[in-house]
C-alpha atoms as a PDB file:
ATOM      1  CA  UNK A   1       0.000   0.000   0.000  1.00  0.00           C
ATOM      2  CA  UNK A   2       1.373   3.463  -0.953  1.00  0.00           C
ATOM      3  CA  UNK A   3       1.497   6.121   1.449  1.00  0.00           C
ATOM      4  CA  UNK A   4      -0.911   7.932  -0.648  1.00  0.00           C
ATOM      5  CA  UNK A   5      -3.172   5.464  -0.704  1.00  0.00           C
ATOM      6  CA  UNK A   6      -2.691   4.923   3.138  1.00  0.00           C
ATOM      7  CA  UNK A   7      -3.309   8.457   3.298  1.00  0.00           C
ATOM      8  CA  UNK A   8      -6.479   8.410   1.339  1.00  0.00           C
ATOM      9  CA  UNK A   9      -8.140   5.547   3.285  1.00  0.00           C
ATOM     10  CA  UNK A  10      -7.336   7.295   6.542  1.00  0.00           C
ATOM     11  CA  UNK A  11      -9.453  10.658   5.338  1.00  0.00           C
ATOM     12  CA  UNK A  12     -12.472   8.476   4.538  1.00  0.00           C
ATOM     13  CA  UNK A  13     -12.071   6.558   7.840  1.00  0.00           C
ATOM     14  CA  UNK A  14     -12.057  10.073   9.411  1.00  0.00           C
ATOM     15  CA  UNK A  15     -14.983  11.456   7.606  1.00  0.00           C
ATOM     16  CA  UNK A  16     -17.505   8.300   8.355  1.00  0.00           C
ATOM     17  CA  UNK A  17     -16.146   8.703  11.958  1.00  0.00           C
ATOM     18  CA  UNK A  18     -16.808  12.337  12.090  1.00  0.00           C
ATOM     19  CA  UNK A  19     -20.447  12.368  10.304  1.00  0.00           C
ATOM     20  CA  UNK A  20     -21.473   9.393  13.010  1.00  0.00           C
ATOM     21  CA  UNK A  21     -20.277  11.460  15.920  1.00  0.00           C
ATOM     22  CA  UNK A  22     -22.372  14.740  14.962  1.00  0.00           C
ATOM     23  CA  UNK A  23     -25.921  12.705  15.103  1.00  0.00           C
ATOM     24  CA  UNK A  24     -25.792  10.593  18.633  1.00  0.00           C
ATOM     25  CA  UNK A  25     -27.760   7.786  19.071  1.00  0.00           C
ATOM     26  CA  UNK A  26     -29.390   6.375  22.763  1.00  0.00           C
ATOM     27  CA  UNK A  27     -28.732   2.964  23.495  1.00  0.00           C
ATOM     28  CA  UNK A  28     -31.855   0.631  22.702  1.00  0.00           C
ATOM     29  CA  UNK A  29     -32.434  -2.161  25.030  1.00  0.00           C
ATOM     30  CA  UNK A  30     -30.143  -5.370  23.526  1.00  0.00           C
ATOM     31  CA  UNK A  31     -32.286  -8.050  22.261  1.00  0.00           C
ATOM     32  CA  UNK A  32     -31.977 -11.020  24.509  1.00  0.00           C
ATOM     33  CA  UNK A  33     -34.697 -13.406  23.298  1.00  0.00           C
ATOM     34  CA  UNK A  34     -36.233 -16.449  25.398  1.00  0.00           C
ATOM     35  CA  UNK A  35     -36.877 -19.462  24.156  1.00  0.00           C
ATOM     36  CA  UNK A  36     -40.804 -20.659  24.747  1.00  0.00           C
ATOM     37  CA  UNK A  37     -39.245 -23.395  26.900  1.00  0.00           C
ATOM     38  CA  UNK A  38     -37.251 -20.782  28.998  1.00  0.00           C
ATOM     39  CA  UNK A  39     -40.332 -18.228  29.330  1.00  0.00           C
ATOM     40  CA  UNK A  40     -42.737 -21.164  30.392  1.00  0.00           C
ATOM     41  CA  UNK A  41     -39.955 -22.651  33.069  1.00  0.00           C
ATOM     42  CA  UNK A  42     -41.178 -19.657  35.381  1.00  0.00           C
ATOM     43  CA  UNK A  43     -44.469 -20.422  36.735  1.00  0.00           C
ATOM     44  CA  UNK A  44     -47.131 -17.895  36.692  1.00  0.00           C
ATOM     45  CA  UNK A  45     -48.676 -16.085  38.933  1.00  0.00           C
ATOM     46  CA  UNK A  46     -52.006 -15.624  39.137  1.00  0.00           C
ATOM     47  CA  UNK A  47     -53.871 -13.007  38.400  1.00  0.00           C
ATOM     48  CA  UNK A  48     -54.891  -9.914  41.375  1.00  0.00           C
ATOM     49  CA  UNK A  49     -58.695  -9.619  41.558  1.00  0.00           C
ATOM     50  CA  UNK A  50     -60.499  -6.528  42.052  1.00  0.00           C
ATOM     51  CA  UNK A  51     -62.731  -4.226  39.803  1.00  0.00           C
ATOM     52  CA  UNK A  52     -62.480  -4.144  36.490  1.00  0.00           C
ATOM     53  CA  UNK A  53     -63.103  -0.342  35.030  1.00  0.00           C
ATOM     54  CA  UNK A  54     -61.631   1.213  32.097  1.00  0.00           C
ATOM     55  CA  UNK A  55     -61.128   4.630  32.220  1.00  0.00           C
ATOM     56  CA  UNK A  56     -59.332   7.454  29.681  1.00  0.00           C
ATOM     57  CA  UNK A  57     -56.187   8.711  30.869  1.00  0.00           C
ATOM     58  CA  UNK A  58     -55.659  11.349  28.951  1.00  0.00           C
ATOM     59  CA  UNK A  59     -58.613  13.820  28.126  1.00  0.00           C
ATOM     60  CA  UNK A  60     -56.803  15.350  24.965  1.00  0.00           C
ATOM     61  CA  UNK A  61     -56.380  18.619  26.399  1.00  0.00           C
ATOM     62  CA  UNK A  62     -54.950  18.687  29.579  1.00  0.00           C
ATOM     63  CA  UNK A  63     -52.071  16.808  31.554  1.00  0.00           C
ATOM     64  CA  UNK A  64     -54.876  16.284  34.998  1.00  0.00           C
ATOM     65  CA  UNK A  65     -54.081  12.992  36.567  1.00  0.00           C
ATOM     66  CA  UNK A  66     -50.523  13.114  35.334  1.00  0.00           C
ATOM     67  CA  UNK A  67     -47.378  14.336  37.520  1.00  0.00           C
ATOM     68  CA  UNK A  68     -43.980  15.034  36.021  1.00  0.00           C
ATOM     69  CA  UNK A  69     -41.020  17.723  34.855  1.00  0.00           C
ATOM     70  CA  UNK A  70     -43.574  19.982  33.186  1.00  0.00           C
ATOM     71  CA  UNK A  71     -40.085  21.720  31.464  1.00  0.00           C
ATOM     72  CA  UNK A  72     -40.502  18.787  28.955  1.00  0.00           C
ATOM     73  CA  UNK A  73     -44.167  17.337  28.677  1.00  0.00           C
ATOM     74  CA  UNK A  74     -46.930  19.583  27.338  1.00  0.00           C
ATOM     75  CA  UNK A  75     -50.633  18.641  25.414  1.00  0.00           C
ATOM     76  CA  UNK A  76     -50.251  19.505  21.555  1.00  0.00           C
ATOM     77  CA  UNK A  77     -53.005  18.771  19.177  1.00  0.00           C
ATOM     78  CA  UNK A  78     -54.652  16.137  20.813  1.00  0.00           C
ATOM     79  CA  UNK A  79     -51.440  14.469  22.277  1.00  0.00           C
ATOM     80  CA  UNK A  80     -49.140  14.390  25.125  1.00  0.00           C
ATOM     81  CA  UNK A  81     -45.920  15.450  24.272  1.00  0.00           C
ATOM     82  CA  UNK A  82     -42.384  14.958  26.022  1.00  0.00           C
ATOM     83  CA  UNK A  83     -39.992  17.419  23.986  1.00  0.00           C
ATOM     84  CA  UNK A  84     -36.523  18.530  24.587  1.00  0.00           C
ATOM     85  CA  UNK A  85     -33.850  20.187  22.712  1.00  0.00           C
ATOM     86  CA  UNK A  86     -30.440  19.656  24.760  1.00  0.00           C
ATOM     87  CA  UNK A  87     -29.090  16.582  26.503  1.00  0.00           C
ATOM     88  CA  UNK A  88     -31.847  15.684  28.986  1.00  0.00           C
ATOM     89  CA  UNK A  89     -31.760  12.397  31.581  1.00  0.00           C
ATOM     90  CA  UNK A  90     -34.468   9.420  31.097  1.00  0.00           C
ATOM     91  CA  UNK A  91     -37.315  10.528  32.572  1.00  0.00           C
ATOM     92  CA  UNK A  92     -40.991   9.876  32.811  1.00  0.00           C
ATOM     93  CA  UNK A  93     -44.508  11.388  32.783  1.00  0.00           C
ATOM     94  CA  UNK A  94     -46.417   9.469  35.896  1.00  0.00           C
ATOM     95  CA  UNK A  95     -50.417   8.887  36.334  1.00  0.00           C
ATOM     96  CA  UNK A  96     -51.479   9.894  39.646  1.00  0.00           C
ATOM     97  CA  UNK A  97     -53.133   7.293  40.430  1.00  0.00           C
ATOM     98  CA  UNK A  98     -51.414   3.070  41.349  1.00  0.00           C
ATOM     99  CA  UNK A  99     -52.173   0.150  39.550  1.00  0.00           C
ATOM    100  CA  UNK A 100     -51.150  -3.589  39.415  1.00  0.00           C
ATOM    101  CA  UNK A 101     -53.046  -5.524  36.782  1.00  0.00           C
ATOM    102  CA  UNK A 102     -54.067  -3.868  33.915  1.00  0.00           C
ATOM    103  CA  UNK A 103     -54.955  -3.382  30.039  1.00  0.00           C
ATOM    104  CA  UNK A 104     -53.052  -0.518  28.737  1.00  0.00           C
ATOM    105  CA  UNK A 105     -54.075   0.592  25.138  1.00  0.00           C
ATOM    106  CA  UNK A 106     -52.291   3.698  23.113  1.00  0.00           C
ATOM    107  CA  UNK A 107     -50.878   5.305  20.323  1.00  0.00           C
ATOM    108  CA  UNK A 108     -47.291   6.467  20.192  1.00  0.00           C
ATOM    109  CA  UNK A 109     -45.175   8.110  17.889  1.00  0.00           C
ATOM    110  CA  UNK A 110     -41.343   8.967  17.995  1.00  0.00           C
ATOM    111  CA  UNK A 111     -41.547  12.264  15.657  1.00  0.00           C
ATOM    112  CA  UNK A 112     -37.747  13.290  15.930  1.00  0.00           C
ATOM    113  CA  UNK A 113     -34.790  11.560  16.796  1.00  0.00           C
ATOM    114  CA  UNK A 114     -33.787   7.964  16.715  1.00  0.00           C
ATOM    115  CA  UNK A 115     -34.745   8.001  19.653  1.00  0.00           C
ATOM    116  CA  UNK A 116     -37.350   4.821  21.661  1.00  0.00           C
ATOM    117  CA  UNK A 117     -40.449   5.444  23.764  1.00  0.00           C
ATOM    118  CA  UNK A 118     -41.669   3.437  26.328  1.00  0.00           C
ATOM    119  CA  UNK A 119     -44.516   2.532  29.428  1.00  0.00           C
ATOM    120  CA  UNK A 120     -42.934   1.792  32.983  1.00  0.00           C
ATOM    121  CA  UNK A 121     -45.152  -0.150  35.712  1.00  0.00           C
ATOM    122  CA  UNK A 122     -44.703  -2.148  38.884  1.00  0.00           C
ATOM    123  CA  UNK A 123     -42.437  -0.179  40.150  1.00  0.00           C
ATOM    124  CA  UNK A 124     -41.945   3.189  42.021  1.00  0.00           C
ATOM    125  CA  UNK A 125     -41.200   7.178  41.441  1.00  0.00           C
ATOM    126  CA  UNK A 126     -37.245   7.195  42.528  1.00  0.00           C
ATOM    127  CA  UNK A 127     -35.104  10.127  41.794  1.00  0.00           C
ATOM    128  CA  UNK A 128     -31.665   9.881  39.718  1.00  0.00           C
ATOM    129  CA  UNK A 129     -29.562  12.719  40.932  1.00  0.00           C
ATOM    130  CA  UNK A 130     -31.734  16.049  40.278  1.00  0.00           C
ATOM    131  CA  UNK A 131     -33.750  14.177  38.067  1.00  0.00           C
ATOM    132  CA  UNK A 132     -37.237  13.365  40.282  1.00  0.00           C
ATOM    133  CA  UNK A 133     -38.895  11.479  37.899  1.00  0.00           C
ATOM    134  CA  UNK A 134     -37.183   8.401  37.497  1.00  0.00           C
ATOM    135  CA  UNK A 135     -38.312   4.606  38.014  1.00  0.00           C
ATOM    136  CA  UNK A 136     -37.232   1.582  39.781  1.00  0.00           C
ATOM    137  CA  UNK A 137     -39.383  -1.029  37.685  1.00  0.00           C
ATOM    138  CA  UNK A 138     -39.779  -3.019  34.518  1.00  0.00           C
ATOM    139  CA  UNK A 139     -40.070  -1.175  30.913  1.00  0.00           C
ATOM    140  CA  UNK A 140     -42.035  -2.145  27.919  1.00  0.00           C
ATOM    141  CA  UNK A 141     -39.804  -0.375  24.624  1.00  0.00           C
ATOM    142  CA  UNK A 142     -41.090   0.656  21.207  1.00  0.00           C
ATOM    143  CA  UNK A 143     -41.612   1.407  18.416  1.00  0.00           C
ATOM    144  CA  UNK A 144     -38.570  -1.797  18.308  1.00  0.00           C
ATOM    145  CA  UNK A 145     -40.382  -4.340  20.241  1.00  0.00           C
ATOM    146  CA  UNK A 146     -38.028  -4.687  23.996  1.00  0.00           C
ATOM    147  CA  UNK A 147     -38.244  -4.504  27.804  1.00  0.00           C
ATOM    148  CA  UNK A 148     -35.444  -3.006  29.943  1.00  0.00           C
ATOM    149  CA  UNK A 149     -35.014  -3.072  33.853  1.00  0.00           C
ATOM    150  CA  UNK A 150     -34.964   0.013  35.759  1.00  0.00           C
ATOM    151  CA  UNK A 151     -33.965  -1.342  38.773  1.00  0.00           C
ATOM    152  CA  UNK A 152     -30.600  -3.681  37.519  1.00  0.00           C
ATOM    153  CA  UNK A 153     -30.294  -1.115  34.491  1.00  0.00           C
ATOM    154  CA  UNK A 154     -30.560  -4.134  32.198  1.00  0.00           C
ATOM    155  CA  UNK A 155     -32.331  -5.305  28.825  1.00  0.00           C
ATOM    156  CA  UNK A 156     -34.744  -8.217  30.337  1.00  0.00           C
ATOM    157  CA  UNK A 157     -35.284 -11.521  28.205  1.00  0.00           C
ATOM    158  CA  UNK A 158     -38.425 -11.627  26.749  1.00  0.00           C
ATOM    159  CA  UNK A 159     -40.144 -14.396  24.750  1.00  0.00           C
ATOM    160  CA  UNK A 160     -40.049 -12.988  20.802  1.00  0.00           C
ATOM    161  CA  UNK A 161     -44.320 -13.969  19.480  1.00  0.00           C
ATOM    162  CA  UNK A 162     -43.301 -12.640  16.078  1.00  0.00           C
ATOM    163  CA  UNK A 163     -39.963 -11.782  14.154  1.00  0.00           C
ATOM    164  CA  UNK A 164     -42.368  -9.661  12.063  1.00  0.00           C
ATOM    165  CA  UNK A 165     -41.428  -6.308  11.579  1.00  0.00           C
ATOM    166  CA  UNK A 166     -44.798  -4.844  12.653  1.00  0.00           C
ATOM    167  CA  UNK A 167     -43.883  -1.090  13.380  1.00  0.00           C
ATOM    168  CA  UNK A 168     -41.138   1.794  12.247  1.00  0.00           C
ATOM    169  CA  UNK A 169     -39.229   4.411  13.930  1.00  0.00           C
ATOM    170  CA  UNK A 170     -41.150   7.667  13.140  1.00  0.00           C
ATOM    171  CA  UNK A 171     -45.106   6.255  12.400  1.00  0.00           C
ATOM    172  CA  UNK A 172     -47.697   5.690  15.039  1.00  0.00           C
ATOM    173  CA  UNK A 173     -47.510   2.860  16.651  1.00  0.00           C
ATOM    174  CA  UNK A 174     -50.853   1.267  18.139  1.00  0.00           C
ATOM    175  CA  UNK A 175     -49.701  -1.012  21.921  1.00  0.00           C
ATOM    176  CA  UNK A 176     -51.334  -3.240  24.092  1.00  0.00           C
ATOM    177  CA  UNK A 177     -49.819  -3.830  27.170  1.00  0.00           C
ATOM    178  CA  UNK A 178     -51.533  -6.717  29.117  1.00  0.00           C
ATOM    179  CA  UNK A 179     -49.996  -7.208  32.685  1.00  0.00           C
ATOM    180  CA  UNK A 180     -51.696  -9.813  35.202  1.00  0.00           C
ATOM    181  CA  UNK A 181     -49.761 -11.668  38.008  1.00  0.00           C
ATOM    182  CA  UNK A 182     -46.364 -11.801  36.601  1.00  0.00           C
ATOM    183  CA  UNK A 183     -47.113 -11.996  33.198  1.00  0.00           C
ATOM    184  CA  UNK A 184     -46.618  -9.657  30.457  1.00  0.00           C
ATOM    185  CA  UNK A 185     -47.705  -9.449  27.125  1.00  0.00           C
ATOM    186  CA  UNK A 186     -47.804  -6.647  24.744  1.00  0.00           C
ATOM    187  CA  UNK A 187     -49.208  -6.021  20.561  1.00  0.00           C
ATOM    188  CA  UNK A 188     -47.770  -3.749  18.424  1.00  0.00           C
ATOM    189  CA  UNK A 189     -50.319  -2.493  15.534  1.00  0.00           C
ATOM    190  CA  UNK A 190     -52.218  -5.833  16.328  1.00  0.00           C
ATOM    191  CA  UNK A 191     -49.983  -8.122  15.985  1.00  0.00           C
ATOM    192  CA  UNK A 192     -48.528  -9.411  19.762  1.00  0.00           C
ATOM    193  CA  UNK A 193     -44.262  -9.234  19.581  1.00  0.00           C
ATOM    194  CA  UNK A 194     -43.260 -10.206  22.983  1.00  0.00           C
ATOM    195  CA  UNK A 195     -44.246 -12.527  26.019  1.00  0.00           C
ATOM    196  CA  UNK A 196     -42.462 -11.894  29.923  1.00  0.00           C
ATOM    197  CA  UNK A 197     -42.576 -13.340  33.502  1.00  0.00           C
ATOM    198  CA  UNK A 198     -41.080 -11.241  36.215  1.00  0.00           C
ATOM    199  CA  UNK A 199     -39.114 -14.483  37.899  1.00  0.00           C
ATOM    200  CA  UNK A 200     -39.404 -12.665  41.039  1.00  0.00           C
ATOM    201  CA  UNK A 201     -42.531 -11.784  42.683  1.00  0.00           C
ATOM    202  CA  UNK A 202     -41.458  -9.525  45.572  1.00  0.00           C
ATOM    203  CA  UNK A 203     -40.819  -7.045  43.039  1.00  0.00           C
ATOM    204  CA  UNK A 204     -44.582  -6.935  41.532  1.00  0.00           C
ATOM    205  CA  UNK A 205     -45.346  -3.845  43.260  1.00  0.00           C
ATOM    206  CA  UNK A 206     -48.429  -1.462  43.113  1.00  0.00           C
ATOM    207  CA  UNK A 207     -47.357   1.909  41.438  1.00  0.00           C
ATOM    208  CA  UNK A 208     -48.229   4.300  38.547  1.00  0.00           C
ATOM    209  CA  UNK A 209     -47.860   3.608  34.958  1.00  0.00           C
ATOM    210  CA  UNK A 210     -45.299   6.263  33.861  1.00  0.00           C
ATOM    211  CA  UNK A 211     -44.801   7.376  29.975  1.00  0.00           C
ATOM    212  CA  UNK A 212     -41.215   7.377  28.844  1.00  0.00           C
ATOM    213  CA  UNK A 213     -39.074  10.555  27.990  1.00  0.00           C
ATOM    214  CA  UNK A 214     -35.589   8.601  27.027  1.00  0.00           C
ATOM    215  CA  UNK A 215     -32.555  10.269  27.966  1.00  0.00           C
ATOM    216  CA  UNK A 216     -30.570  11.957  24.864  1.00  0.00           C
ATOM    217  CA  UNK A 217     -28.300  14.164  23.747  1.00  0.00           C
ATOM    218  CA  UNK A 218     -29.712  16.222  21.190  1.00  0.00           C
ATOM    219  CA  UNK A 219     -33.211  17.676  20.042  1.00  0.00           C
ATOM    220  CA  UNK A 220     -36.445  14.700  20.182  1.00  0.00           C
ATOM    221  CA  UNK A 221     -40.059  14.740  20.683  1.00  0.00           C
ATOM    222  CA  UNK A 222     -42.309  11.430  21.509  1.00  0.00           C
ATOM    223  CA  UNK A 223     -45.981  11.916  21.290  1.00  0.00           C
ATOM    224  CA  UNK A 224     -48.700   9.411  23.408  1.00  0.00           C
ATOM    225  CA  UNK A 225     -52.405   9.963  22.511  1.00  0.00           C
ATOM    226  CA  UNK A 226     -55.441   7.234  22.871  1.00  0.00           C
ATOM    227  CA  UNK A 227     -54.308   5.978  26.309  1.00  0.00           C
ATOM    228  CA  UNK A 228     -56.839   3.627  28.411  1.00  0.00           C
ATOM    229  CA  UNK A 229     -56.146   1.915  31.356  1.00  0.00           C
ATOM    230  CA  UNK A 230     -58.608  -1.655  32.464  1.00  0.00           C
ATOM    231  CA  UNK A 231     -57.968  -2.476  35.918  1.00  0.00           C
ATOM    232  CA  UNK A 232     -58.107  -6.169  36.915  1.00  0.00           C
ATOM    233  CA  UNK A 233     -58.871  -6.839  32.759  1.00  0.00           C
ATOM    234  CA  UNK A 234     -61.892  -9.201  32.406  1.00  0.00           C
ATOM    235  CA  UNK A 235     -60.782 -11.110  29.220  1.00  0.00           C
ATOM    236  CA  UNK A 236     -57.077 -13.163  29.807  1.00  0.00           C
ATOM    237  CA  UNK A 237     -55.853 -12.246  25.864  1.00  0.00           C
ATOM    238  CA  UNK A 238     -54.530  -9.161  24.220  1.00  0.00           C
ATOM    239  CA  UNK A 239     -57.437  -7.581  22.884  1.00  0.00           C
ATOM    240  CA  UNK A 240     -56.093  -5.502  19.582  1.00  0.00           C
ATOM    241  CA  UNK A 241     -54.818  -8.804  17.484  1.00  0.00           C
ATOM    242  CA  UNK A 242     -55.874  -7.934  14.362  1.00  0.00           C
ATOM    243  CA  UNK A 243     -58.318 -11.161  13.460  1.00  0.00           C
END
């Protein structure tokens, strides 16, 4: 090889390097699939009982029953929106009120960045440093199908329904998340993409369901609209599978 040549290799190297380090990119929750053997060598819990009532969480205009950094969640055109423009810790937008089995339906849309949205649960408002709107609990991820664990700081295993691509980074993506006992299974535009058991039930806990604002670096906005909550769900399937 020539110097020249050497030379000329080394700019391009440079440049690629250069054009990747001006647009960062958050981690995304590794995908560490289960096998259906694995998933079903944790036995289930059963399911809490109590009333079943579905109720909107969002009205469309205002952020009432919600508590978090107003600085970066607002209402716009029918949505909630969590919107920042500098580097910003993961936080989340929390419901007021506690839940511990329960139907969650909504609509979600990443609309800048490359950048992941998410729903925490059974778990509990913590604070990370002067950010007081953090969670100690389990994650569902999308629009990419994935859990994450708030409390080991972890990607969790989950059980992979579909290798169907059923959703893309910057369109609206319809969820289900169905969480009874220990179990938890969630649809993505009607089609279900992942199966979990938490292995441990000491850390099922009662809390609020918390919408995801993911740490990053540079300018993003995620948008949640649509979003119902059924407590103790009547019906033991995910409800949205297209038929």
């Amino acid at each position: 090889m020539t110097k020249t040549t050497a030379f000329s290799l080394l700019c391009v190297v440079g440049s690629l390097w250069s054009q990747q380090a001006a647009t960062p990119v958050p981690p995304r929750p590794p995908t560490l699939p289960f096998s259906a053997a694995e998933l079903n060598a944790i036995p289930l819990v059963p399911p809490r009982t109590g009333a079943s009532v579905t109720k909107t969480l969002f009205d469309g205009k205002t952020l009432n029953g919600w508590q978090g950094n107003l600085e970066w969640w607002s209402v716009e055109n029918g949505a909630i929106a969590g919107k920042s423009s500098g580097k910003v810790p993961t936080s989340f937008l929390f419901t007021s009120d506690n839940y511990s089995d329960f139907r969650l339906t909504l609509s979600s849309r990443v609309v800048e960045s490359e950048n992941h949205a998410g729903v925490c649960f059974w778990g509990e408002i913590a604070e990370q440093g002067a950010n007081k709107w953090f969670t100690r609990g389990p994650l569902v991820v999308f629009p990419s199908p994935g859990m994450w664990d708030y409390i080991e700081s972890k990607g969790l295993r989950v059980y992979k329904t579909t290798a169907e691509k059923v959703s893309s980074q910057h369109e609206w993506v319809q969820v289900e998340i169905l969480a009874q006992g220990n179990r938890v299974r969630a649809a993505f535009n009607g089609v279900q993409v992942m199966e979990w058991r938490e292995p441990d039930p000491n850390r099922i806990k009662t809390g609020p369901i918390g919408i995801q604002l993911h740490g990053f670096d540079g300018p993003q906005e995620v948008l949640y609209k649509d979003i119902l909550v059924e407590t103790f769900p009547r019906e033991d399937r995910l409800l949205t599978l297209k038929k």
